[in-house]
Protein backbone atom coordinates (compact mmCIF):
# COMPACT_ATOMS: atom_id res chain seq x y z
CA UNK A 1 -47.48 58.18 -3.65
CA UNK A 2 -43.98 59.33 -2.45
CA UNK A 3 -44.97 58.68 0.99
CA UNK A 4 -45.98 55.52 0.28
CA UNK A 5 -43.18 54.65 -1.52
CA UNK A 6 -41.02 55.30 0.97
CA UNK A 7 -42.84 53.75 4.00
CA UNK A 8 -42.41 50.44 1.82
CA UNK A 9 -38.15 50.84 1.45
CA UNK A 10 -38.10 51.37 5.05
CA UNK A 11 -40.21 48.49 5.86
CA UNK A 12 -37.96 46.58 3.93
CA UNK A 13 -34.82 47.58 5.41
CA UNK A 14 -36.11 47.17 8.65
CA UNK A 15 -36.73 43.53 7.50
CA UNK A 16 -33.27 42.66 5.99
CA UNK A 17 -30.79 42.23 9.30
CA UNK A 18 -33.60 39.63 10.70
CA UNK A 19 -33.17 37.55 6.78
CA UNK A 20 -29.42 38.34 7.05
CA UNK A 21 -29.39 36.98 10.76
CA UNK A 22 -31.54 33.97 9.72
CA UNK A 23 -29.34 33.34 6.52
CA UNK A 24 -26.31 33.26 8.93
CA UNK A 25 -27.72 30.89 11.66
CA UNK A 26 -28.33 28.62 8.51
CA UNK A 27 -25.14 28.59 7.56
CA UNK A 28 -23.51 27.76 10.55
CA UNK A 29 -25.74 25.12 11.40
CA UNK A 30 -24.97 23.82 8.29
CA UNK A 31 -21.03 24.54 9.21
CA UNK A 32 -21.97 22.54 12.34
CA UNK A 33 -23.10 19.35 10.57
CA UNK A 34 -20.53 19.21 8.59
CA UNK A 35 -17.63 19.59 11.42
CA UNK A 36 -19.98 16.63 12.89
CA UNK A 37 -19.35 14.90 10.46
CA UNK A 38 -15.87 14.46 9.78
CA UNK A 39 -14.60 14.43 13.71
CA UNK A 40 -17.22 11.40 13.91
CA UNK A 41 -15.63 9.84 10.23
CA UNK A 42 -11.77 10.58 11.71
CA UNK A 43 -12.44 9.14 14.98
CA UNK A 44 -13.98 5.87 13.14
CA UNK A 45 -10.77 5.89 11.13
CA UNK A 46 -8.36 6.40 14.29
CA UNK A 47 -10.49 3.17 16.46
CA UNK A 48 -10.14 0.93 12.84
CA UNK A 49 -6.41 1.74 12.96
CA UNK A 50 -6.16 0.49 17.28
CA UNK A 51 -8.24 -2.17 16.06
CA UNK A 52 -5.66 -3.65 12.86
CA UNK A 53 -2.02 -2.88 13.83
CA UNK A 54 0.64 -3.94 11.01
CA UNK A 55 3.86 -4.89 10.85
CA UNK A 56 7.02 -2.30 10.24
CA UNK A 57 6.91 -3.32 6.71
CA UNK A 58 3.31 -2.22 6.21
CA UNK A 59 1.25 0.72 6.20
CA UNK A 60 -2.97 1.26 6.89
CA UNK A 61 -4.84 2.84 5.05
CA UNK A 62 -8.20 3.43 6.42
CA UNK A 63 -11.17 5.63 5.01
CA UNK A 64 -14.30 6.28 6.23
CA UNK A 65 -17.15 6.50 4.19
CA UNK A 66 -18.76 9.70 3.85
CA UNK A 67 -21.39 10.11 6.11
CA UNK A 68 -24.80 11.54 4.21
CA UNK A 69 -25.61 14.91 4.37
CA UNK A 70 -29.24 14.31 5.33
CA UNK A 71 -28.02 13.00 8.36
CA UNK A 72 -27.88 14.78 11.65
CA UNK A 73 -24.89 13.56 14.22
CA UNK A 74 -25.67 14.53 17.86
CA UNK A 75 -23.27 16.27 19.49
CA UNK A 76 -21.91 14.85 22.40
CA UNK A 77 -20.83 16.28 25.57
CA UNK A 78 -18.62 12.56 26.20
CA UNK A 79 -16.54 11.49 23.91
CA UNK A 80 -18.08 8.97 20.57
CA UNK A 81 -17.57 5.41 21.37
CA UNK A 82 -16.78 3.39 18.50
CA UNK A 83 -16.96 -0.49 18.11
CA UNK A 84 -16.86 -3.39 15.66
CA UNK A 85 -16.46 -6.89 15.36
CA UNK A 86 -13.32 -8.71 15.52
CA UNK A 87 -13.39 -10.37 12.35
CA UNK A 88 -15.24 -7.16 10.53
CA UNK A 89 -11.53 -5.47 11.47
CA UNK A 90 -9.79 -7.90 9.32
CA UNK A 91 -11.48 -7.71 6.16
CA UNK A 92 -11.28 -5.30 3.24
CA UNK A 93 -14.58 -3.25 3.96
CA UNK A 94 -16.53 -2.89 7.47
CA UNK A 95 -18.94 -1.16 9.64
CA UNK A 96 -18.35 0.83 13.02
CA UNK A 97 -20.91 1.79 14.91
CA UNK A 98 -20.85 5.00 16.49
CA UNK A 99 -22.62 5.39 20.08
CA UNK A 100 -22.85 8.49 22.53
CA UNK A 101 -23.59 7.80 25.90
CA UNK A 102 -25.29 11.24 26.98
CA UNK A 103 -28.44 10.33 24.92
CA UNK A 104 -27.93 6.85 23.54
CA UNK A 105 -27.97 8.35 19.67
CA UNK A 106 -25.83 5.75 17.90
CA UNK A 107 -25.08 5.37 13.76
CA UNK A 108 -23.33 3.10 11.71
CA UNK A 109 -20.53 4.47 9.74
CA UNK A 110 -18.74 2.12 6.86
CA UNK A 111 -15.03 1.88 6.34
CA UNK A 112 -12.26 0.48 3.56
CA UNK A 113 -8.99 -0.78 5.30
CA UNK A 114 -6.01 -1.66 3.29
CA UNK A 115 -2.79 -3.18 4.68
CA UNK A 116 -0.08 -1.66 1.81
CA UNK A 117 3.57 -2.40 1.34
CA UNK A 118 6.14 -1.13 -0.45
CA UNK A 119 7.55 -3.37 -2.72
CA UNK A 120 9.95 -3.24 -5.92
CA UNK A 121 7.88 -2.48 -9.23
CA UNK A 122 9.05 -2.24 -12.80
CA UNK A 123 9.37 1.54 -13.91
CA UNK A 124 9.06 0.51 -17.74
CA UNK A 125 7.91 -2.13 -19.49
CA UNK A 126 10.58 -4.45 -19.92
CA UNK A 127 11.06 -7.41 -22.54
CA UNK A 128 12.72 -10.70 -21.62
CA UNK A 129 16.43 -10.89 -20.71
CA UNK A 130 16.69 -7.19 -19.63
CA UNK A 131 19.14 -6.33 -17.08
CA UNK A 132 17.49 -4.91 -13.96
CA UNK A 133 19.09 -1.68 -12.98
CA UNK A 134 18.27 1.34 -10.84
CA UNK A 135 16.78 3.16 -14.04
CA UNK A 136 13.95 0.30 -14.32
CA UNK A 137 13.30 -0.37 -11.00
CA UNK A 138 11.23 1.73 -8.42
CA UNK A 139 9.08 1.20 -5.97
CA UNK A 140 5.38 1.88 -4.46
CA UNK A 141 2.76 0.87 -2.02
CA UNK A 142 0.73 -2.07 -3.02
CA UNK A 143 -2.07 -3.35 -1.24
CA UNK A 144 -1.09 -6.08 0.30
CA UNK A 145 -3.83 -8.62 -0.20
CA UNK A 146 -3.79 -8.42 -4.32
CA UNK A 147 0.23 -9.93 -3.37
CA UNK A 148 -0.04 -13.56 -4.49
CA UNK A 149 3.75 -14.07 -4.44
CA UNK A 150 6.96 -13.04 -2.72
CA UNK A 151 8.61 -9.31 -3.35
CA UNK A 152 10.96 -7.37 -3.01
CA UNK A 153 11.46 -4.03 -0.81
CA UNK A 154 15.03 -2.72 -1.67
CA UNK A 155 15.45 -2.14 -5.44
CA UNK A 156 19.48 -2.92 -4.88
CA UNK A 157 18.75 -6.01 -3.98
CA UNK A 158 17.52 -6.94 -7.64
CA UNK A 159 20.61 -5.11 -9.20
CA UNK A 160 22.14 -7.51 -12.29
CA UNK A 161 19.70 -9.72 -11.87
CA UNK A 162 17.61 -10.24 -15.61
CA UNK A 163 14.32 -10.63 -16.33
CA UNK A 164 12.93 -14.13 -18.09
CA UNK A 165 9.65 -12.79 -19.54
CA UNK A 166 8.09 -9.34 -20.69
CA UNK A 167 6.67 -7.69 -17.84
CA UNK A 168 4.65 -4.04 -17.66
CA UNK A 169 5.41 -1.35 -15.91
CA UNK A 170 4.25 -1.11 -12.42
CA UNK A 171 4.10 -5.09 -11.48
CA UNK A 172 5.40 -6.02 -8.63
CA UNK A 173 8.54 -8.27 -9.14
CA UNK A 174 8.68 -11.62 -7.62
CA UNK A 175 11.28 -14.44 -7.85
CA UNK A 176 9.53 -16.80 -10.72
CA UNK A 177 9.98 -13.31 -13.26
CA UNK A 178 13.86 -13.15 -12.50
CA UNK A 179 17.30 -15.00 -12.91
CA UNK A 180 20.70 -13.67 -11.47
CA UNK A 181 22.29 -17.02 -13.08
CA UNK A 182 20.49 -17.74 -15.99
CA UNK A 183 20.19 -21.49 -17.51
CA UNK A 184 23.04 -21.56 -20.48
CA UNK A 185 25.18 -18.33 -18.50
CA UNK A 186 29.16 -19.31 -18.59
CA UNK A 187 29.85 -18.03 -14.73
CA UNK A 188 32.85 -18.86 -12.37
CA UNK A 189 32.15 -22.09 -10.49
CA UNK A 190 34.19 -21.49 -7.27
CA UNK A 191 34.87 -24.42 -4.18
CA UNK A 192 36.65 -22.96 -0.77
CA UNK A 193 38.59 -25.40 1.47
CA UNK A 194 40.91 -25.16 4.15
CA UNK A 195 41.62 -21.59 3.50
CA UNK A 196 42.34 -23.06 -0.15
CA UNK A 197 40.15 -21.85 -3.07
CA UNK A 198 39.93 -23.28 -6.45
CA UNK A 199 37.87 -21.86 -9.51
CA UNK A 200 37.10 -22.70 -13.08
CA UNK A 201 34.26 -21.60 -15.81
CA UNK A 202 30.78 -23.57 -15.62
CA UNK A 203 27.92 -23.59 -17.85
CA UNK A 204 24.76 -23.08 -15.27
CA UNK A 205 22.19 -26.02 -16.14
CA UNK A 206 18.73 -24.07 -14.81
CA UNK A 207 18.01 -20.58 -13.86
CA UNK A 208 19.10 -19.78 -10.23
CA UNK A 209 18.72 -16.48 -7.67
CA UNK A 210 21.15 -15.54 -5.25
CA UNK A 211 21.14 -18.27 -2.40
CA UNK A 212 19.38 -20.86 -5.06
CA UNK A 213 21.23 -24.28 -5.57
CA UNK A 214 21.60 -25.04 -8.99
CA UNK A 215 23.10 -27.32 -11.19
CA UNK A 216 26.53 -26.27 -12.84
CA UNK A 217 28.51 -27.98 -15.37
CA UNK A 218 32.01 -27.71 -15.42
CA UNK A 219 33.29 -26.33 -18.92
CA UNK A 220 37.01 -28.17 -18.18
CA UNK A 221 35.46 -31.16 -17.05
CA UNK A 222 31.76 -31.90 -18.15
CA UNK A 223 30.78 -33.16 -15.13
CA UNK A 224 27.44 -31.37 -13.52
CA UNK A 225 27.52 -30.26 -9.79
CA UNK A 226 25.48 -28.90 -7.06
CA UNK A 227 26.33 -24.83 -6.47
CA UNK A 228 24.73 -22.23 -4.73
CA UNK A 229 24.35 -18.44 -6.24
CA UNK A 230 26.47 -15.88 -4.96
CA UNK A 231 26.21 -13.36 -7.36
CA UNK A 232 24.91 -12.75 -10.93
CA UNK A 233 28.49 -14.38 -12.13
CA UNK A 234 29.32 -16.55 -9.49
CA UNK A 235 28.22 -20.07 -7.92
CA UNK A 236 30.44 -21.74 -4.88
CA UNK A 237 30.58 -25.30 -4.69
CA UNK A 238 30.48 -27.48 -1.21
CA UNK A 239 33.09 -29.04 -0.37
C-alpha cells in the first residue's frame, strides 16, 4: 500500500509543471487580448481626435467604448487603419471601424466625443442681487453643446457685476443672469469732449453690462440719455 501510495504523489508531481505551464500560457493569452484591446480602443481615440480639431478655447474629449471581452482582435504586423464618416465625426456618439491589411480582419469600435470649454460657473448658490466676486465664481469644463447662450471664460471679467435672479451652483453664467448697471442704480453719468470732461449723478433706466447702451436719467436735470457701460458705477455719454 505504501508503494502504491507513493507511485500516485509522484505521478502527480510529475503532472503539476505541465498544469502550471498550461495555467501560465492562459494567462498571458488572456494578458494578450487585453493589451489588444486597448492599443486598438487608444488608436480609435487618437484618429477621432485628427478627425475633430477644436478651437484654443476648447478641449476633446474622446472615449472609446470598451471593446467586449469575447472578442478576439488580430494582431497585426501593419499598423490598424481606422476610418469613419465625415459627418459621424461631428456628432456626439460614432462608430470607427477598425481594418488590418495583413489579413483583412476588420471591427467596429464605438466612440463618445465631447467638445468642452471652460467657462465661468457659480461656486454657490446665489440669490438675486448678489455681488459677483472671486469667492462665488469658479470655473470648469462644460460640454460645449448643452451651451445654449453666451459665457464667460475669465472669472475677473464678471467682478462687481450682480446677479438679477437666484441661480445654483455650478451654472454656467451668461449675460441675461447679470447686471453691472442695474435698472434704478444712482451711477456717474460722464460725457468727454475736446479733452474736456463733464460728470453728474444719473439714475440708470434698464439693466446694462459693460459695453451695453442704456438709458440714463440725469438726477440734476431729468432728462433721459443714451450711455454706454464702463464700469459697474459708470456710463459715458456721446458727445
Amino acid at each position: 500500500m505504501k508503494n502504491l501510495s507513493e507511485a500516485f504523489f509522484i505521478a502527480l508531481l510529475a503532472t503539476l509543471p505541465l498544469a502550471l505551464n498550461a495555467s501560465t500560457l492562459a494567462e498571458q493569452a488572456t494578458d494578450k487580448k487585453a493589451e489588444l484591446h486597448v492599443a486598438v480602443q487608444k488608436g480609435v481615440e487618437e484618429y477621432v481626435r485628427s478627425q475633430r480639431p477644436v478651437d484654443e478655447t476648447q478641449t476633446l474629449f474622446v472615449e472609446a467604448y470598451p471593446i467586449d471581452e469575447r472578442i478576439n482582435v488580430a494582431p497585426c504586423d501593419v499598423p490598424y487603419t481606422y476610418s469613419m464618416t465625415e459627418s459621424g465625426a461631428q456628432q456626439s456618439y460614432g462608430t470607427v471601424k477598425v481594418t488590418c491589411a495583413d489579413n483583412n480582419w476588420y471591427l467596429f469600435v464605438n466612440v463618445k466625443i465631447e467638445e468642452r470649454q471652460q467657462v465661468v460657473v457659480l461656486a454657490d448658490m446665489v440669490s438675486p442681487d448678489t455681488l459677483l466676486t472671486q469667492q462665488n465664481l469658479t470655473t470648469a469644463d462644460i460640454n460645449s453643446q448643452s451651451l445654449r447662450h453666451t459665457t464667460f471664460s475669465d472669472p475677473s471679467a464678471l467682478y462687481g457685476a450682480r446677479i438679477k435672479h437666484r441661480v445654483r451652483a455650478g451654472q454656467p453664467i451668461n449675460p441675461n443672469m447679470i447686471c453691472f448697471v442695474c435698472k434704478g442704480d444712482l451711477i456717474t453719468l460722464s460725457a468727454n469732449s475736446a479733452g474736456l470732461s463733464i460728470s453728474t449723478k444719473g439714475i440708470a433706466q434698464q439693466d446694462g453690462n459693460i459695453g451695453d447702451t442704456i438709458r440714463v436719467m440725469n438726477s440734476r436735470t431729468e432728462r433721459t440719455v443714451l450711455a454706454k457701460v464702463q464700469d459697474h458705477e459708470t456710463a459715458v455719454v456721446s458727445i
